[in-house]
C-alpha atoms as a PDB file:
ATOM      1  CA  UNK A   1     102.415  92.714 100.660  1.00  0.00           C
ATOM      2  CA  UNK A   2     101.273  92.143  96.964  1.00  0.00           C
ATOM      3  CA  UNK A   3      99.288  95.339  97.699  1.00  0.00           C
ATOM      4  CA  UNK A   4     102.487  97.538  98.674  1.00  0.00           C
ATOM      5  CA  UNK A   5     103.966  96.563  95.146  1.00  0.00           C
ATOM      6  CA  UNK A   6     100.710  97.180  93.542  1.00  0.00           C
ATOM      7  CA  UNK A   7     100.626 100.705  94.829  1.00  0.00           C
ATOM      8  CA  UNK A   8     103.696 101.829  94.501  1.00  0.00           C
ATOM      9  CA  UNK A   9     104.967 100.031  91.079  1.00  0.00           C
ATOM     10  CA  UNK A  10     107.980 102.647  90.956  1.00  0.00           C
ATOM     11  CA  UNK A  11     109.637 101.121  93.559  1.00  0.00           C
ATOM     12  CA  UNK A  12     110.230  97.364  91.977  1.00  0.00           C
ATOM     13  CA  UNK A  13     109.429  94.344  92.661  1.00  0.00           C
ATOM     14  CA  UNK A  14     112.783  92.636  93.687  1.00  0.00           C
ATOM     15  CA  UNK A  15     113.989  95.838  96.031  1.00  0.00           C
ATOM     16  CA  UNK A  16     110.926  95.619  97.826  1.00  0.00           C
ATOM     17  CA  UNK A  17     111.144  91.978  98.445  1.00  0.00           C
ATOM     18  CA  UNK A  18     114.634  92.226  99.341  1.00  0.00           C
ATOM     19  CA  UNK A  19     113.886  95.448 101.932  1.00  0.00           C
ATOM     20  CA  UNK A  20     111.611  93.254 103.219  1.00  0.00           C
ATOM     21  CA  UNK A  21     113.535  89.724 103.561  1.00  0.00           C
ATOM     22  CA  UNK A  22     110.849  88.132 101.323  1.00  0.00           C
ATOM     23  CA  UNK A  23     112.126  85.424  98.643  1.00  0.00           C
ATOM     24  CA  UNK A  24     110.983  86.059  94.981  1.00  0.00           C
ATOM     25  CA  UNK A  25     109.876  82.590  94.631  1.00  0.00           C
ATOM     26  CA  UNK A  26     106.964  83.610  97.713  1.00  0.00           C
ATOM     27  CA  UNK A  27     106.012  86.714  96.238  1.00  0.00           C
ATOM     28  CA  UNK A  28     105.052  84.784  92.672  1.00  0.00           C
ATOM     29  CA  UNK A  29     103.564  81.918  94.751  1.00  0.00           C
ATOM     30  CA  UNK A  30     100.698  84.489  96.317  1.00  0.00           C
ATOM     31  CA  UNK A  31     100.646  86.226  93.152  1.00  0.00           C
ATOM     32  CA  UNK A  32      99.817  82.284  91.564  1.00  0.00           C
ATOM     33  CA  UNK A  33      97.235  81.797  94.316  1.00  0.00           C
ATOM     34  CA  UNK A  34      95.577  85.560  93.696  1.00  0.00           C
ATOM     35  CA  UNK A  35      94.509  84.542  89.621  1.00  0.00           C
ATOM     36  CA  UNK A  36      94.408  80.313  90.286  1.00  0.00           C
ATOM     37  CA  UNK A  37      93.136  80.000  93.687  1.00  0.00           C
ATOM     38  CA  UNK A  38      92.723  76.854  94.829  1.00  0.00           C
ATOM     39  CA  UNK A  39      89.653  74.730  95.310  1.00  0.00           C
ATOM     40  CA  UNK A  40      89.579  75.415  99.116  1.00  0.00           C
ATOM     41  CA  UNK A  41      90.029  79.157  98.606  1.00  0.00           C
ATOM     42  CA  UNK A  42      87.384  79.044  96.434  1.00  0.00           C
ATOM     43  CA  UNK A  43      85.192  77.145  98.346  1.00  0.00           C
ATOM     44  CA  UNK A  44      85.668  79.252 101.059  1.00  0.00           C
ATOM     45  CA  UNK A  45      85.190  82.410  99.575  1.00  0.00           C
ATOM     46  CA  UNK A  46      81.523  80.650  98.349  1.00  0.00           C
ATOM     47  CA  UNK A  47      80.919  79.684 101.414  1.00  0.00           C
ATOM     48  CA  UNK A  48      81.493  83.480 103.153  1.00  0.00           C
ATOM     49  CA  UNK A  49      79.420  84.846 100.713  1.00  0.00           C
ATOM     50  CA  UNK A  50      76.199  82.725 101.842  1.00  0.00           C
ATOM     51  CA  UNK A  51      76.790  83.400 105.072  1.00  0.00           C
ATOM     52  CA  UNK A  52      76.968  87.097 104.665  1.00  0.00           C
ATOM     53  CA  UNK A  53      73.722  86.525 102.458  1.00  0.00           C
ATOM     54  CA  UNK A  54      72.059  84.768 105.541  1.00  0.00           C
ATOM     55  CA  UNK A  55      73.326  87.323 107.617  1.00  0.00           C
ATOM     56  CA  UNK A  56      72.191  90.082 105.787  1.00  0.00           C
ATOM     57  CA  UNK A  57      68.804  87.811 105.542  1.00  0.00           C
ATOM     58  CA  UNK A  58      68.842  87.749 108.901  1.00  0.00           C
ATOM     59  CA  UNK A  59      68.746  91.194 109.628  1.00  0.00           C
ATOM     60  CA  UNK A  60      71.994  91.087 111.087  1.00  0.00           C
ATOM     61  CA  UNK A  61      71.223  88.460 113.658  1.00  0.00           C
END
């Protein structure tokens, strides 16, 4: 959803959420998570990295 605003910026922010049924307070909240994620996220997204690295390793396998 962020994406949609993000790509089409002419449209608004609040119309787009309001098309869509979508409070204002969510859209900030994801927008909040994107820059400050939070120390699950982040360990997560550390964690899918070494995978991918072990995959890769791996040679696919």
């Amino acid at each position: 959803m962020t994406a949609l605003v993000d790509e089409h910026p002419h449209l608004g922010v609040e119309p787009v959420l309001r098309q869509l049924n979508i409070p204002s307070s969510t859209y900030y909240r994801w927008r909040k998570a994107e820059k400050q994620p939070c120390e699950r996220r982040r360990r997560d997204a550390e964690l899918t990295g070494r995978i991918r690295q072990v995959h890769e390793d791996s040679g696919g396998i």
